[in-house]
Protein backbone atom coordinates (compact mmCIF):
# COMPACT_ATOMS: atom_id res chain seq x y z
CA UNK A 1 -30.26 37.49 11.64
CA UNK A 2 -33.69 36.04 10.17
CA UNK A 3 -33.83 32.62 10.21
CA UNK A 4 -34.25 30.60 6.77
CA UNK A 5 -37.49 29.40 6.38
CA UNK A 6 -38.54 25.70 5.22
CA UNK A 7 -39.10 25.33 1.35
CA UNK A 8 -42.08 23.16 1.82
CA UNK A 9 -44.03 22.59 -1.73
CA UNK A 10 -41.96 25.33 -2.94
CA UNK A 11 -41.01 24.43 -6.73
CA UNK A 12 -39.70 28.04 -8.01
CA UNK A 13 -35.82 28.72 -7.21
CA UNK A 14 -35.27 32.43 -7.87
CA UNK A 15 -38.37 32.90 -5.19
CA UNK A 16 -36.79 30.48 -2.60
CA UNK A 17 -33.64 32.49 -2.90
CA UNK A 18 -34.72 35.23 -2.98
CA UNK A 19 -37.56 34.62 -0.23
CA UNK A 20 -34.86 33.54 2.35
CA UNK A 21 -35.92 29.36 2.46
CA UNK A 22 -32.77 26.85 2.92
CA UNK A 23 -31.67 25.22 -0.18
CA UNK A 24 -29.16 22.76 -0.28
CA UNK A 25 -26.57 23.88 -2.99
CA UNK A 26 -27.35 21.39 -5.54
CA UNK A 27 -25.48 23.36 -8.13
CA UNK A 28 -22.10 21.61 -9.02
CA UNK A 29 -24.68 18.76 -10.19
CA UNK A 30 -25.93 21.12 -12.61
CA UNK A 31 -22.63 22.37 -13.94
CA UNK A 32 -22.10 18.38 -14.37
CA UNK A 33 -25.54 17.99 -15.98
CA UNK A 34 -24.51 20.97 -18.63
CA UNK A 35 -20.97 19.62 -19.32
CA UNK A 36 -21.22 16.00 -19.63
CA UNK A 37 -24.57 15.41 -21.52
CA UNK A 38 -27.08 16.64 -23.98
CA UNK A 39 -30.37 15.15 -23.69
CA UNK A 40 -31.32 13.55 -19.94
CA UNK A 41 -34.31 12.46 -18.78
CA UNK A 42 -35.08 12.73 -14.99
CA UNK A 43 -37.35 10.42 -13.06
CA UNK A 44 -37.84 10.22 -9.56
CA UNK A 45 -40.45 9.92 -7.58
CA UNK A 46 -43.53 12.70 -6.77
CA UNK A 47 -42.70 14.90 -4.46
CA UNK A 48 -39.02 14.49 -5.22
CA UNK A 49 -37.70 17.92 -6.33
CA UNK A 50 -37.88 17.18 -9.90
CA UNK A 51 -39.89 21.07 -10.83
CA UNK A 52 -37.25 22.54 -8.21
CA UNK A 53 -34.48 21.50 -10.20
CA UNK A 54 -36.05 22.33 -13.62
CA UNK A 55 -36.45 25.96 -12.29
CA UNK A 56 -32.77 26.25 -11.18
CA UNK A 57 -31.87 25.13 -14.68
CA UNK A 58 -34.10 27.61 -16.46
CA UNK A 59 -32.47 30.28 -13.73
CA UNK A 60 -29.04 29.33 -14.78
CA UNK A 61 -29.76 28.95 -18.23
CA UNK A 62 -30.87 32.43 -18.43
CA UNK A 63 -28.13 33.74 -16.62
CA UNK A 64 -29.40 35.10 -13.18
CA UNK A 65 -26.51 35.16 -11.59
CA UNK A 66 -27.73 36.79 -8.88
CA UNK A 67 -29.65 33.90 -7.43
CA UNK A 68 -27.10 32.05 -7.37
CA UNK A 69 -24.25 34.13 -4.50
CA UNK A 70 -23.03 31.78 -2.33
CA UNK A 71 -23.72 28.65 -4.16
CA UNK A 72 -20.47 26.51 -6.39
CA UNK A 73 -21.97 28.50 -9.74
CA UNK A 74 -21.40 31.71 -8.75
CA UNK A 75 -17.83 31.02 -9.75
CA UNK A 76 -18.46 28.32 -11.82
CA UNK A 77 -20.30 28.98 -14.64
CA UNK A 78 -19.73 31.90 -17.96
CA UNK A 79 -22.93 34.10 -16.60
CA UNK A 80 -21.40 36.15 -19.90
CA UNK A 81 -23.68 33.95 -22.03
CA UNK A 82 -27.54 33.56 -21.88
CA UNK A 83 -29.61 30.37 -23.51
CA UNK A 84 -32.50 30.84 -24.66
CA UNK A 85 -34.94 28.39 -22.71
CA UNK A 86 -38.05 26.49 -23.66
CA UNK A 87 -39.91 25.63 -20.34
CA UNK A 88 -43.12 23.43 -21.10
CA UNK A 89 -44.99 22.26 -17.84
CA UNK A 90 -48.59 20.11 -17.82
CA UNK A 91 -49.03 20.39 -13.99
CA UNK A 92 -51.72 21.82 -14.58
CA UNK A 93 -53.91 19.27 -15.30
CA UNK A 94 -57.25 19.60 -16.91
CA UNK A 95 -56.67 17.09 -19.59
CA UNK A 96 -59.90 16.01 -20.70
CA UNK A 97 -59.91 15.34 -24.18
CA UNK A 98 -56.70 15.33 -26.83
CA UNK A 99 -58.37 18.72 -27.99
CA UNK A 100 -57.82 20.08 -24.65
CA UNK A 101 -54.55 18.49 -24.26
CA UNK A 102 -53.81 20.19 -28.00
CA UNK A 103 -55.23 23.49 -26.53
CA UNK A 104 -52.78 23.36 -23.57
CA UNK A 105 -49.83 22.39 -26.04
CA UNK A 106 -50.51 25.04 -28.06
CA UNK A 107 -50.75 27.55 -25.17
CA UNK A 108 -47.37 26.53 -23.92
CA UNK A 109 -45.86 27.09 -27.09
CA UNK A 110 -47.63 30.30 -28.42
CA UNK A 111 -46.34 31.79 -24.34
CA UNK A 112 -42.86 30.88 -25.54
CA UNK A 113 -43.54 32.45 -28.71
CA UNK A 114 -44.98 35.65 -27.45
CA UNK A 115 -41.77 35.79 -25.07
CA UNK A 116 -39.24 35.67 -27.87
CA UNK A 117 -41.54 37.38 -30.16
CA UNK A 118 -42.03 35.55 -33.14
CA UNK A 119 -44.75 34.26 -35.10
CA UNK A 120 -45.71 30.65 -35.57
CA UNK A 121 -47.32 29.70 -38.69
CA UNK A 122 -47.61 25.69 -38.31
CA UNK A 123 -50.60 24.32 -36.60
CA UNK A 124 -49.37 21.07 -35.77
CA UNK A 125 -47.76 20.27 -32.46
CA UNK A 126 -44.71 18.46 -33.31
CA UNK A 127 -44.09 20.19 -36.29
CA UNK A 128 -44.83 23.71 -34.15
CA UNK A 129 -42.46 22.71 -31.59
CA UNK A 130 -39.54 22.31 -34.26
CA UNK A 131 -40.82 25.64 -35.50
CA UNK A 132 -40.21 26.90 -32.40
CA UNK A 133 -37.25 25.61 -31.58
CA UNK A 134 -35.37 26.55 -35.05
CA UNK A 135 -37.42 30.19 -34.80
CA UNK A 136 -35.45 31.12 -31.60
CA UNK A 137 -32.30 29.66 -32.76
CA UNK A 138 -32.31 32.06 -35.55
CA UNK A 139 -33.45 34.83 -33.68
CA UNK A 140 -30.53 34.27 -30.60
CA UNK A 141 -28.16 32.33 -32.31
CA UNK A 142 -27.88 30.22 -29.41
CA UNK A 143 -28.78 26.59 -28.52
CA UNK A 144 -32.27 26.54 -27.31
CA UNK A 145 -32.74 24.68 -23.95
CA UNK A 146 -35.68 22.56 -23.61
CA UNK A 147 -37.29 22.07 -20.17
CA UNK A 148 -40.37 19.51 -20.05
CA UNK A 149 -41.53 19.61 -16.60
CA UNK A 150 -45.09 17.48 -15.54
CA UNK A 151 -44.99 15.27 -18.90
CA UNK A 152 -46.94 12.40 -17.66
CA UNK A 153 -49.93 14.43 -15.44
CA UNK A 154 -52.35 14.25 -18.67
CA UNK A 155 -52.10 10.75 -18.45
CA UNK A 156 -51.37 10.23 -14.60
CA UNK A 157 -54.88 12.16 -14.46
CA UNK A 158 -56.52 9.91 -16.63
CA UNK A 159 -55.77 6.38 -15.08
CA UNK A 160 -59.26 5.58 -14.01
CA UNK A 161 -60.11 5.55 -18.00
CA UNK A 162 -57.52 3.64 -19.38
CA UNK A 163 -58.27 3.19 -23.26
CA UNK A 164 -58.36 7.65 -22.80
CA UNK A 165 -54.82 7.65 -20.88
CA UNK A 166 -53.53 5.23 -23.60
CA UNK A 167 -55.30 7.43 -26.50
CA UNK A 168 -53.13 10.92 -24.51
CA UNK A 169 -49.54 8.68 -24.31
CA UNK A 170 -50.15 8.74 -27.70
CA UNK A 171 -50.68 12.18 -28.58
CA UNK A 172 -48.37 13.84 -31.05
């Protein structure tokens, strides 16, 4: 038997199953998270798990089932349906400007786009992202899970100039 390896900076849960790392079955918290709540917003601190857990959402979300042998939701959950699932992430980095930070909005939601195929026609952000969002309700008929991972690294990135990081918190 190979032993289990240590997850160390690893952030994507269908590789560390699937890769043989240890993960401590965190799953009947997400069964909780899905049944008792609609919106949540998670903060802990860096290093903390927070992308780890985002990626075991998306995985359940869109039904993998076979990540998750073993762990509480492989009995626990109706793998017979499938969510559609908006994952938006600015780890990234690299914002500069609010054009660049526009240009990496834009790219996350044109990828999401091109995934579900369909065409966006509205150019700006907020109003995109509701286009979005109804777009693949129509197409699935399903509610549309919405997965922000990395929200504050534009500003986080920018603290040295601090009028700029207040000019990106207020970004639309």
């Amino acid at each position: 038997m190979a032993l289990k390896k240590l997850p160390i900076g690893l952030q994507t849960f269908s590789e560390l199953i699937t890769e043989n790392y240890y993960y401590v079955d965190k799953t009947p918290l997400i069964e909780k998270l899905a049944n008792e709540g609609k919106y949540y917003f998670l903060s802990r601190p860096r290093r903390f798990g927070k992308s780890l857990l985002l990626s075991t959402l998306k995985s359940t979300f869109l039904g993998e089932e076979e990540c998750f042998k073993g762990l509480y939701l492989e009995n626990n959950w109706d793998w017979s349906k499938q969510y559609p699932v908006i994952h938006l992430s600015f780890g990234g980095g690299g914002a500069s400007s609010v054009d660049i930070l526009h240009q990496i909005i834009q790219f996350n939601f044109d990828s999401c786009a091109k995934h579900y195929n369909i065409q966006l026609s509205n150019c700006y952000p907020p109003n995109r992202f509701g286009e979005l969002i109804q777009a693949i309700y129509d197409k699935t008929g399903m509610p549309v899970v919405i997965l922000i991972d990395e929200y504050d690294k534009p500003i986080l990135d920018n603290l040295k100039k601090l009028d700029f990081a207040e000019t990106i918190r207020k970004t639309r």
